[in-house]
Protein backbone atom coordinates (compact mmCIF):
# COMPACT_ATOMS: atom_id res chain seq x y z
CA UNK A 1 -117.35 -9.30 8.22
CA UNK A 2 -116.20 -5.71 9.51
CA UNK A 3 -115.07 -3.14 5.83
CA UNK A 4 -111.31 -3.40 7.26
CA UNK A 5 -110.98 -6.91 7.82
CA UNK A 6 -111.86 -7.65 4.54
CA UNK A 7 -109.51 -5.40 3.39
CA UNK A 8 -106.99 -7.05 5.53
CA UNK A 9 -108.32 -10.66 4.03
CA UNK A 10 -108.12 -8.89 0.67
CA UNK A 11 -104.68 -8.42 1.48
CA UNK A 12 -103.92 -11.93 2.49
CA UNK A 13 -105.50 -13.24 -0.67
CA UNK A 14 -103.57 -11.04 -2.84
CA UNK A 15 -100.64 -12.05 -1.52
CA UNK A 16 -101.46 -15.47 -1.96
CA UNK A 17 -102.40 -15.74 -4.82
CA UNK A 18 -99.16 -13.63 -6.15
CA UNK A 19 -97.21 -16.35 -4.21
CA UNK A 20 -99.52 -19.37 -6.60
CA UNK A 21 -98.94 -17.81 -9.84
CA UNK A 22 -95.11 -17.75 -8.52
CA UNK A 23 -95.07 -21.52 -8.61
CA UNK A 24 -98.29 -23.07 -10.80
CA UNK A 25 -95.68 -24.00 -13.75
CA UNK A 26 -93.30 -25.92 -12.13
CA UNK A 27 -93.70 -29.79 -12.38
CA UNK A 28 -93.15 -32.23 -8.93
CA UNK A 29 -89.40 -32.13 -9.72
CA UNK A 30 -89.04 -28.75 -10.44
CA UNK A 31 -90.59 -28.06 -6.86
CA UNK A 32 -88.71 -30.23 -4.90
CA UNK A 33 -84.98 -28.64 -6.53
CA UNK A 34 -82.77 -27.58 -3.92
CA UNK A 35 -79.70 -25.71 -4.59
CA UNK A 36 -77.96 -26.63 -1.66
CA UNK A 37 -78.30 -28.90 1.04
CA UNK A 38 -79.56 -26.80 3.66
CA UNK A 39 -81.66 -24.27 1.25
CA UNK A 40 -85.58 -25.20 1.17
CA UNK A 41 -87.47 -26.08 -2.01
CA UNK A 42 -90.39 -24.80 -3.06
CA UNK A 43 -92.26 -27.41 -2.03
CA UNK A 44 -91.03 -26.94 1.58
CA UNK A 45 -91.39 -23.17 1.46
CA UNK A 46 -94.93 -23.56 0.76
CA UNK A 47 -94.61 -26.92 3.56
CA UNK A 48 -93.60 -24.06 6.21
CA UNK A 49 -96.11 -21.37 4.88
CA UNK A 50 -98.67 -23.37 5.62
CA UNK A 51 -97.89 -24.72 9.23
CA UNK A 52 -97.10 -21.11 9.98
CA UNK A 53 -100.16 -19.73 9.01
CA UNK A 54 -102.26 -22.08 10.24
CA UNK A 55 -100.52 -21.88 13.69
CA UNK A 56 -101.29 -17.91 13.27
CA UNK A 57 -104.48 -18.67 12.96
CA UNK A 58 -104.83 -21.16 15.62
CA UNK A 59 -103.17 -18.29 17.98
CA UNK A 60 -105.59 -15.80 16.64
CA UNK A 61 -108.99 -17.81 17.57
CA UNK A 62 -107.09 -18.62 20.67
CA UNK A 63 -106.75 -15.03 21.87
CA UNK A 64 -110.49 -14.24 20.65
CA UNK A 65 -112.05 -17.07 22.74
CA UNK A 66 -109.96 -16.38 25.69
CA UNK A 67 -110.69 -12.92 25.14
CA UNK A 68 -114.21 -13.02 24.92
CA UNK A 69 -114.40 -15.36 28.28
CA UNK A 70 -112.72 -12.35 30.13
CA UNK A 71 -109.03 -14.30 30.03
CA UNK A 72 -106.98 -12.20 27.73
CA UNK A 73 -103.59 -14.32 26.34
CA UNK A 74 -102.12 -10.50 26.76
CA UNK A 75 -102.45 -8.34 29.41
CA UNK A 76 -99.22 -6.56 29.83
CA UNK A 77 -98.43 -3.23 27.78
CA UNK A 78 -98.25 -3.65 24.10
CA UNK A 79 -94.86 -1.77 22.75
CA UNK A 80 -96.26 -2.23 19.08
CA UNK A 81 -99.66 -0.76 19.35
CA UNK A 82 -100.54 0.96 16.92
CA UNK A 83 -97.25 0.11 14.53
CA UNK A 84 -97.43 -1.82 11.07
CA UNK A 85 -95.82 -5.47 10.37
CA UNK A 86 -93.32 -3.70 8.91
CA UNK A 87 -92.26 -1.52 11.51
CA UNK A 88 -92.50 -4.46 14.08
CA UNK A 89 -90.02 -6.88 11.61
CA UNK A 90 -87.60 -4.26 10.93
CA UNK A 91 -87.17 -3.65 14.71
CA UNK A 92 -87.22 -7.05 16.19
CA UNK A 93 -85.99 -9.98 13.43
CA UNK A 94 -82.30 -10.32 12.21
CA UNK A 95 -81.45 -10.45 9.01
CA UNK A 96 -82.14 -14.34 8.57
CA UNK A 97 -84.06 -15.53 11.17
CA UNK A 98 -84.70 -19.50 11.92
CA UNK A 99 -88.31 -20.71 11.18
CA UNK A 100 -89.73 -22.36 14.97
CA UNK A 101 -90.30 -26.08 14.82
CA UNK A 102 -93.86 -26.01 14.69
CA UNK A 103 -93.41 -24.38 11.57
CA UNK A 104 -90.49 -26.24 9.43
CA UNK A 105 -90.92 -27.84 6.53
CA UNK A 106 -91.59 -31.36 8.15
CA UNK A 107 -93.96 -34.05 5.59
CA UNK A 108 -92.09 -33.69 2.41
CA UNK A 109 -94.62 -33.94 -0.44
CA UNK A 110 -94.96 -33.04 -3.75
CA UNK A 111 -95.40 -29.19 -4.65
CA UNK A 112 -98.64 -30.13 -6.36
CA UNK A 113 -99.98 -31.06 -2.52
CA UNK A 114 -98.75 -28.09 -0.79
CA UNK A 115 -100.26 -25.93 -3.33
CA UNK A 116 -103.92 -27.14 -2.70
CA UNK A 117 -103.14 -26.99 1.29
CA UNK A 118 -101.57 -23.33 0.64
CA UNK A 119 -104.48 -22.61 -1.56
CA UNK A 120 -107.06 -24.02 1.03
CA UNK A 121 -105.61 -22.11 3.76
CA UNK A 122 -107.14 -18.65 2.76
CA UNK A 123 -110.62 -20.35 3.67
CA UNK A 124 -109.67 -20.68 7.01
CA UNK A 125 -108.32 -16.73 6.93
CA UNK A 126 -111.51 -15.85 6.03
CA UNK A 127 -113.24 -18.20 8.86
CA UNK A 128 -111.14 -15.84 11.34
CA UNK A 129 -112.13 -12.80 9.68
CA UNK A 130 -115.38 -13.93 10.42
CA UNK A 131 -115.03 -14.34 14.28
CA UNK A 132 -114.16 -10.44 14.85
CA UNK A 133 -115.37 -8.15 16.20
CA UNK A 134 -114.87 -3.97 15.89
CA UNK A 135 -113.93 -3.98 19.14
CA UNK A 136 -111.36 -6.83 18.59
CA UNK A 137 -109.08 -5.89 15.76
CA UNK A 138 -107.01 -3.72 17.60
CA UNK A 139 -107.53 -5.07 21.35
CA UNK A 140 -107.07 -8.83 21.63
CA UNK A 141 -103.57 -9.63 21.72
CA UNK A 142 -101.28 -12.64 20.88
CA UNK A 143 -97.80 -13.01 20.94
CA UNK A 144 -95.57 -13.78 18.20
CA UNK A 145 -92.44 -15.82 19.04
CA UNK A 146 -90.06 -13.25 17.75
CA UNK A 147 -91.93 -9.85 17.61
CA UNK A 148 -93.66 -9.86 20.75
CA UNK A 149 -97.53 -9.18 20.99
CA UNK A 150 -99.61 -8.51 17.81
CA UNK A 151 -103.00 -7.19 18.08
CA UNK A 152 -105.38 -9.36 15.34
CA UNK A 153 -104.80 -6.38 12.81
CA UNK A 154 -101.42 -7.31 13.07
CA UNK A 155 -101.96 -10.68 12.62
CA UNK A 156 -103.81 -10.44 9.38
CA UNK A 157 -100.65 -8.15 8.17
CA UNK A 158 -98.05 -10.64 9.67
CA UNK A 159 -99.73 -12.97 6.98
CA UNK A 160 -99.68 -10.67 4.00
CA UNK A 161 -96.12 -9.96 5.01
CA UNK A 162 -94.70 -13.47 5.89
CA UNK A 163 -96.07 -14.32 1.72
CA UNK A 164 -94.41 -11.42 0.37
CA UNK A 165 -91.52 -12.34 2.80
CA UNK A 166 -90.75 -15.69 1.01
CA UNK A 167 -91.82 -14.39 -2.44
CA UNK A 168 -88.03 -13.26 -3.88
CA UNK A 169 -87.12 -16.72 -2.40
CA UNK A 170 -89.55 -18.92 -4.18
CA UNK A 171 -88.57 -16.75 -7.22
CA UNK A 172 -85.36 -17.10 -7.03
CA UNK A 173 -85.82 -20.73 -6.85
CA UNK A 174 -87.96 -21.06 -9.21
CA UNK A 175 -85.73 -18.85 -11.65
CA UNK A 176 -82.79 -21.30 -10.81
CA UNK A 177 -84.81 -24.24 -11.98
CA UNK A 178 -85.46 -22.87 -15.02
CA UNK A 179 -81.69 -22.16 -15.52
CA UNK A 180 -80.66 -25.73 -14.97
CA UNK A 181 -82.75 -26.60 -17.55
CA UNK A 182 -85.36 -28.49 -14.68
């Protein structure tokens, strides 16, 4: 695996992992509190984390076989080469944006279950990693529903950043639980 995508996995792990620690207390019940009818659990946070990411994925190998059979998924101009996740967020979501259907919480479950799926999902970041190439990182391209095309660097960071995204909402929930005494 090429230094910087391992960094960039690093990065994804780390942010992972931050996201477990978050939640490994809290029992079935605690995980599946909702303090309103239309607010997520935690269970179903960690429910849309995973169909996300694994649909990132997906689209990542996607755009690496296509690219490397001479059919790039992207051939226009990119308008965020060479930008961060951050940059690319902050100039193309709203403040609350709506999750696409592919990725909403959709099975229900325990929070024990999505855990070990959430957990298990970092092996399949680190099958990616595996598939690129230096030449790759920065020039196959696949577009992201709401920020337009991502280059795989951008990928990898749109993973680290979609964790930390959800983090202050899986604490907060998690800190409510605890204050209702769940």
């Amino acid at each position: 695996m090429l230094p910087e995508v391992r960094q960039l996995v690093n990065q994804v792990d780390a942010a992972l992992q931050n996201l477990l620690r978050a939640v490994e207390h809290l029992t079935p019940d605690q995980g599946a509190f909702r303090p309103a009818p239309d607010a997520w659990s935690v269970a179903q946070v960690l429910d849309h984390l995973v169909w996300a990411e694994l649909g990132g994925m997906n689209s990542m190998m996607t755009a690496i076989e296509a690219w490397r059979r001479g059919e790039p998924v992207w051939t226009e101009a990119n308008p965020n080469r060479g930008k961060t996740i951050e940059e690319i967020v902050k100039a193309t979501w709203r403040e609350k944006e709506t999750a696409p259907e592919s990725a909403e919480p959709k099975m229900g479950g325990p929070l024990p279950y999505w855990v070990a799926l959430f957990r298990a999902s970092q092996q399949v970041v680190e099958r990616v990693a595996e598939e690129i190439g230096a030449d790759e990182l920065d020039d196959v391209i696949y577009p992201h529903f709401l920020s337009g095309p991502l280059t795989m660097r951008q990928r990898f960071e749109f993973l680290r950043y979609h964790m930390q995204h959800h983090m202050p909402q899986v604490a907060a929930l998690r800190d409510g639980v605890r204050s209702v005494g769940g």
